[in-house]
Protein backbone atom coordinates (compact mmCIF):
# COMPACT_ATOMS: atom_id res chain seq x y z
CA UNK A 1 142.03 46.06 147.10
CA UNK A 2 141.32 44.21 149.81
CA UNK A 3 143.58 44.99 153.56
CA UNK A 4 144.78 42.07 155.08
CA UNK A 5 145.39 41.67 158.63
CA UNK A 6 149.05 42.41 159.94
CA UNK A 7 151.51 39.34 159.58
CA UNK A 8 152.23 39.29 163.04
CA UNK A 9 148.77 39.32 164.45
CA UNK A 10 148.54 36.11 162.50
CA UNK A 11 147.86 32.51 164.18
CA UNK A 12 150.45 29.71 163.26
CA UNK A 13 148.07 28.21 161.05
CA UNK A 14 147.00 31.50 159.25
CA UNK A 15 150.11 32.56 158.84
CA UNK A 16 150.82 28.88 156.91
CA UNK A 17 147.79 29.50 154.96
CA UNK A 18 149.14 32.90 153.41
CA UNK A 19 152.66 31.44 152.52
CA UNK A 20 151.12 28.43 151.05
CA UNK A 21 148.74 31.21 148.80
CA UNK A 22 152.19 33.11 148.07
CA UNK A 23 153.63 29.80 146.63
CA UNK A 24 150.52 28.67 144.69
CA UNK A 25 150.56 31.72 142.83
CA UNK A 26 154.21 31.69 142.33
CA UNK A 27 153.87 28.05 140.54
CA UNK A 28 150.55 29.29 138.89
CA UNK A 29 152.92 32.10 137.04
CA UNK A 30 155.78 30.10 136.24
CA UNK A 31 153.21 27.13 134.56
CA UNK A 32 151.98 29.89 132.88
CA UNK A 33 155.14 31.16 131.80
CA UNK A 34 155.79 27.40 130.39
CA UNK A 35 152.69 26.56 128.35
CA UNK A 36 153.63 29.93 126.37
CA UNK A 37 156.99 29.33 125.56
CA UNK A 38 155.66 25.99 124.82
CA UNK A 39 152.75 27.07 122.94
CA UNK A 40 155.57 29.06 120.77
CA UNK A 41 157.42 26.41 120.10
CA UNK A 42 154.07 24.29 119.02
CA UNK A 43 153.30 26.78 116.28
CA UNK A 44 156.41 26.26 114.16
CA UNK A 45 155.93 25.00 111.03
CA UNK A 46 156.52 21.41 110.03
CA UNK A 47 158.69 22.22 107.39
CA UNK A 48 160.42 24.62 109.90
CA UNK A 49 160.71 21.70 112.39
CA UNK A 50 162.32 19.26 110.09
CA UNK A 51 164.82 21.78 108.46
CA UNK A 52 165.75 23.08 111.86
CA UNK A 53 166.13 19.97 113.45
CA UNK A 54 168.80 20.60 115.24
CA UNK A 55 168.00 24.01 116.64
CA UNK A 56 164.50 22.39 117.84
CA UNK A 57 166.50 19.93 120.11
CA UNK A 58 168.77 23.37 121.46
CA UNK A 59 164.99 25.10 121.26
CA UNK A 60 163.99 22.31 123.76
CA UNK A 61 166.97 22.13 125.38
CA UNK A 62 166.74 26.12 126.00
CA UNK A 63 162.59 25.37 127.33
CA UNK A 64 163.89 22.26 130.00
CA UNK A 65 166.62 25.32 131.69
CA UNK A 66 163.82 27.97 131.58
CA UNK A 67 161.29 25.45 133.10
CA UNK A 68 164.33 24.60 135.42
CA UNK A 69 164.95 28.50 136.35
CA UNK A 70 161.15 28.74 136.89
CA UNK A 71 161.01 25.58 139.11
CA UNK A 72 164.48 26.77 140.84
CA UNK A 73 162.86 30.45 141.20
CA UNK A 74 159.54 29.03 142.76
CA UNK A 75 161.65 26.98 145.53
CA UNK A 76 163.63 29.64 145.62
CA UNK A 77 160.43 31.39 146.95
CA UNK A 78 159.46 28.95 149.20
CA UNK A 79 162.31 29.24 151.01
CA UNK A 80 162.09 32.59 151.53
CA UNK A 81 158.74 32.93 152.03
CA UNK A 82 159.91 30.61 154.94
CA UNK A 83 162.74 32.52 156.31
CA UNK A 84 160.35 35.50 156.31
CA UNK A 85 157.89 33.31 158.56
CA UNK A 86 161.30 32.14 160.67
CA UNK A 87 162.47 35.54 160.84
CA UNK A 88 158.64 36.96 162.16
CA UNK A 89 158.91 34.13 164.59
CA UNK A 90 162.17 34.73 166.24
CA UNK A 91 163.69 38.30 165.31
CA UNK A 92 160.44 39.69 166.41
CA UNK A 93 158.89 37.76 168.80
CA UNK A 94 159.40 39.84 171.72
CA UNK A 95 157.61 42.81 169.72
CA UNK A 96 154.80 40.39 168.75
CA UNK A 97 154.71 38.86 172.26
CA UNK A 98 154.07 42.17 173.88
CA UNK A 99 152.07 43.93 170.93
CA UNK A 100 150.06 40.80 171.47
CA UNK A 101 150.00 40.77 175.43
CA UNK A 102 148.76 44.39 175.08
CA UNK A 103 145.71 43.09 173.51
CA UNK A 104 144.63 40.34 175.62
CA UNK A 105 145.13 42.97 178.30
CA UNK A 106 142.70 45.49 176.36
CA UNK A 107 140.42 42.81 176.17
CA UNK A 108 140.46 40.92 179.47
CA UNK A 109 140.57 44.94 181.02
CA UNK A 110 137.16 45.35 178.95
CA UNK A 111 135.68 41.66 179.81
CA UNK A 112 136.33 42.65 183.25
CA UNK A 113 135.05 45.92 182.95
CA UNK A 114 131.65 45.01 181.68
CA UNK A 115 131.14 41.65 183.97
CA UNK A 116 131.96 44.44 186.90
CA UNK A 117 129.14 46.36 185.29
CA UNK A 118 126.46 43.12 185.01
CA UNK A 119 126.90 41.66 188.01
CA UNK A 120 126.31 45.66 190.04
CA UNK A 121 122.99 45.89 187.49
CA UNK A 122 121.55 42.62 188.16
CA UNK A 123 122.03 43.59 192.35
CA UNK A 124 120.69 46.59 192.08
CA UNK A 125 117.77 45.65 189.90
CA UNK A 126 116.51 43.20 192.32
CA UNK A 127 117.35 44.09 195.54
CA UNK A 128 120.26 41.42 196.28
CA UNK A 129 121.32 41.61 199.87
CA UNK A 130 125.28 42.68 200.73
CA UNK A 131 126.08 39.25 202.19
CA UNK A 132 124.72 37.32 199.11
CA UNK A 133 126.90 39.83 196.37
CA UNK A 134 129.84 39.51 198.95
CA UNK A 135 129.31 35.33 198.38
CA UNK A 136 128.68 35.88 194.66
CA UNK A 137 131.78 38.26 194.21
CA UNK A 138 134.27 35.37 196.18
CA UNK A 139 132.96 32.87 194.09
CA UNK A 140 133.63 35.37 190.66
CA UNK A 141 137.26 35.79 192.10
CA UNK A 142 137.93 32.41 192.63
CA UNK A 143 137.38 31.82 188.70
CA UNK A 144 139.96 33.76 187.54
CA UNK A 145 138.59 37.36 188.41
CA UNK A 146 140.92 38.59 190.94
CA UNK A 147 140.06 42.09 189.42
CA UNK A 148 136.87 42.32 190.75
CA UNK A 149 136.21 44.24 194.33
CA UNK A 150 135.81 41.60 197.58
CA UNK A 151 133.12 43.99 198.96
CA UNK A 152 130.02 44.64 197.57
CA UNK A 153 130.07 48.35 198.97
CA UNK A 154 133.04 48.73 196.45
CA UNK A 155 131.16 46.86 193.51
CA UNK A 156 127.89 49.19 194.12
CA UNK A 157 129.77 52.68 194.80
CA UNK A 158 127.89 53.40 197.76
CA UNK A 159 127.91 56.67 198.70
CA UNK A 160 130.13 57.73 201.81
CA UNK A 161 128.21 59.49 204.11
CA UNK A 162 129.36 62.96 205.57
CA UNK A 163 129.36 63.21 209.49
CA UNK A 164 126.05 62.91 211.01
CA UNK A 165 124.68 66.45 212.35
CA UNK A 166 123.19 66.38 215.69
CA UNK A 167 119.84 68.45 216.19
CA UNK A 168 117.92 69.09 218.72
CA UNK A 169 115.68 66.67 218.39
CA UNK A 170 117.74 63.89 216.32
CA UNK A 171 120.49 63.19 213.76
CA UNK A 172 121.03 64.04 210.65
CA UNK A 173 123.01 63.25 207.43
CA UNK A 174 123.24 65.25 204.40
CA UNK A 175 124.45 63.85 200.71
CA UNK A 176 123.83 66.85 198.89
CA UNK A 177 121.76 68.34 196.27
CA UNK A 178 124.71 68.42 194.08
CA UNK A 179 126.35 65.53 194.38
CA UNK A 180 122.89 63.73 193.47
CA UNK A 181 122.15 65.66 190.41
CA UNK A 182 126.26 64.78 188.80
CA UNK A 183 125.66 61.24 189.77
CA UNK A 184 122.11 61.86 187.64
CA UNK A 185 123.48 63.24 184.98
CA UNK A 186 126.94 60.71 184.69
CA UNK A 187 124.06 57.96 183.81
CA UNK A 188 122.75 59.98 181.16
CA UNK A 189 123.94 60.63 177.34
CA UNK A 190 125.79 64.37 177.16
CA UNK A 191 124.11 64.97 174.44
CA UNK A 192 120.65 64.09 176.38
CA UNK A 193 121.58 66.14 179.58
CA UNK A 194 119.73 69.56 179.54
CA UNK A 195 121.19 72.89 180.77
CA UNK A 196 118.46 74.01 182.86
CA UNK A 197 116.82 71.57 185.29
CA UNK A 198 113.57 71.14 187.14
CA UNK A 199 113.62 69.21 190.33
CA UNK A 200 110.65 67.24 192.05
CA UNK A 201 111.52 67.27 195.75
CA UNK A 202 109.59 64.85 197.84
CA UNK A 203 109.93 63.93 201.77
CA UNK A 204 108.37 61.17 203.61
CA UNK A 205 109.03 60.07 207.10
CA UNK A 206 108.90 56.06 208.08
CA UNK A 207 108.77 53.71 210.91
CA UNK A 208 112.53 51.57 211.31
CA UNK A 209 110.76 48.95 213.20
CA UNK A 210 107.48 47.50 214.72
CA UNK A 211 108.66 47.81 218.37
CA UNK A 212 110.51 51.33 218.25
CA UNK A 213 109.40 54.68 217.63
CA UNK A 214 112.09 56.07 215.70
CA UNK A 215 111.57 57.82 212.41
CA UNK A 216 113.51 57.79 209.49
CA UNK A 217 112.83 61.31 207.51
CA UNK A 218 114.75 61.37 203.83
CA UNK A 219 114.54 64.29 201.64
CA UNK A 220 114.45 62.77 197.95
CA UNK A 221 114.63 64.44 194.83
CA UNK A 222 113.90 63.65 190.97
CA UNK A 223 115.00 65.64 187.61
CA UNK A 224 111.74 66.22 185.78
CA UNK A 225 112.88 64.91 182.97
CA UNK A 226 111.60 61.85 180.87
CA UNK A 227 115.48 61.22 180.47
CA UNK A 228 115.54 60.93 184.37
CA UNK A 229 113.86 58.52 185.88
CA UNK A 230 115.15 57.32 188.72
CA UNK A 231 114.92 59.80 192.62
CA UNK A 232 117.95 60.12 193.91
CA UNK A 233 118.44 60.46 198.02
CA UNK A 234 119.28 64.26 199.22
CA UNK A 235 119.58 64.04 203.04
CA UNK A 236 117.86 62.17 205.94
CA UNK A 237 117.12 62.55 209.56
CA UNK A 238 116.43 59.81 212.44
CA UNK A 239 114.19 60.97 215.20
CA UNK A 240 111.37 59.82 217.54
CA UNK A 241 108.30 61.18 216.05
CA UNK A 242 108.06 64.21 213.29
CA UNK A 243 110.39 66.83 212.98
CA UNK A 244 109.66 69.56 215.55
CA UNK A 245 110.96 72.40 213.37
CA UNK A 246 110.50 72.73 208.84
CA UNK A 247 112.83 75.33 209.34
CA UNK A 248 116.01 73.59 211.00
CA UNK A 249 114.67 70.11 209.57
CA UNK A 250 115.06 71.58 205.65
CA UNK A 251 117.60 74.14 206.53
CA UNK A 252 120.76 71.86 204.59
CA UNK A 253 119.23 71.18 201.58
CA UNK A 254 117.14 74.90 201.07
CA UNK A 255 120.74 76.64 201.89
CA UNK A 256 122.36 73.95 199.04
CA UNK A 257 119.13 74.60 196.78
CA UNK A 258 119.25 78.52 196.95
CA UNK A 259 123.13 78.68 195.67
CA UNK A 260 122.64 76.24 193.15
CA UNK A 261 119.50 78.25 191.44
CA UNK A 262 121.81 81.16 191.96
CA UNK A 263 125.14 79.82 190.75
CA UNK A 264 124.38 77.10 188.86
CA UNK A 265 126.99 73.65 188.67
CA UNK A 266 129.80 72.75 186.46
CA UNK A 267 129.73 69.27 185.30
């Protein structure tokens, strides 16, 4: 048998559409019910007929009060198939209001959710400046998403920075080894993420400008894994030149590194 949707959850006009159904059927029965009794009647003999004159007239008379009972059940019907509708409308509409409510909010929550989610893609895949997702994410709010974060810092979840270190030779930040590999694996399937990793580590210095000096050395790492493919950023020092010292330039992340091959994380 097939379900049918919940009588509340109904538009006005659907709901009109099922009472009317309810009452077709209801006179399809009781027309039914009358071209029988009728069709009884009809096969009487002639002979029958004329002796029994007078009980066909009380037959007939008995067949116009059971088509009247029929007709008077089927309006009967109607009505209440009406006062049901009446009494959905007003003894529970403050249930069906907020039952209702509760879904537009489920599905506004999951609208919002997932434009929240396209808009930080489509920056990240090509390269969209702060200032332009700030103007983007004003204009967003201004249609009707006040959900959605003013800052584009909030909208990306950049990472927050611990203090800077000061060397002897420069500064230095460090994310962490860990950190990077849960925010890895929260991108990937659980059912994908493997419990013994690999890690390609990789550093690089760079020049921040033409007219300065000053080096920007990251320490970047990659899960070697074809279910990982993006590096993810470890730690990074600023100096003038190359780092003076492997030993106190790597000393955060092969301290992290050691423990972690040791120990192991729990994700």
């Amino acid at each position: 048998m097939k379900r049918q949707k919940n009588f509340l959850l109904l538009s006005t006009r659907q709901k009109n559409r099922r009472i009317a159904l309810h009452v077709n059927n209801d006179l399809l029965s009781c027309q039914q019910s009358t071209s029988n009794n009728n069709g009884d009647n009809n096969s009487k003999s002639a002979a029958d007929t004329i002796i029994n004159n007078n009980d066909q007239r009380s037959d007939f008379s008995d067949l116009d009060s059971i088509s009247s009972l029929h007709s008077s059940s089927a309006e009967e019907n109607i009505e209440r198939a009406f006062e049901e509708a009446a009494g959905y409308e007003s003894h529970n509409a403050s249930d069906s209001d907020n039952l209702l409510n509760f879904c537009n909010d489920d599905e506004e929550a999951l609208v919002e959710s997932e434009l929240r989610k396209n808009i930080r893609d489509w920056s990240i895949k090509y390269l969209i400046f702060h200032n332009a997702i700030n103007s983007l994410l004003a204009i967003v709010r201004s249609a009707g998403h006040a959900d959605l974060p003013k800052d584009a810092r909030t909208l990306l979840c950049t990472p927050k920075m611990g203090h800077i270190q000061e060397m002897s030779w420069g500064q230095y930040v460090h994310y962490g080894l860990e950190k990077a590999v849960i925010d890895n694996f929260k991108t990937v399937p659980k059912a994908k993420r493997p419990q013994e990793i690999l890690i390609d580590v990789h550093v690089d210095g760079i020049s921040i400008s033409k007219s300065s000096k000053q080096q920007l050395w990251t320490i970047l790492g990659k899960i070697h894994s074809p279910h990982f493919g993006t590096p993810f950023f470890i730690g990074a020092h600023a100096l003038y030149g190359k780092p003076k010292s492997a030993a106190e330039y790597l000393h955060n992340f092969c301290e992290e590194y050691s423990r972690l091959s040791k120990e192991g994380f729990i994700f």
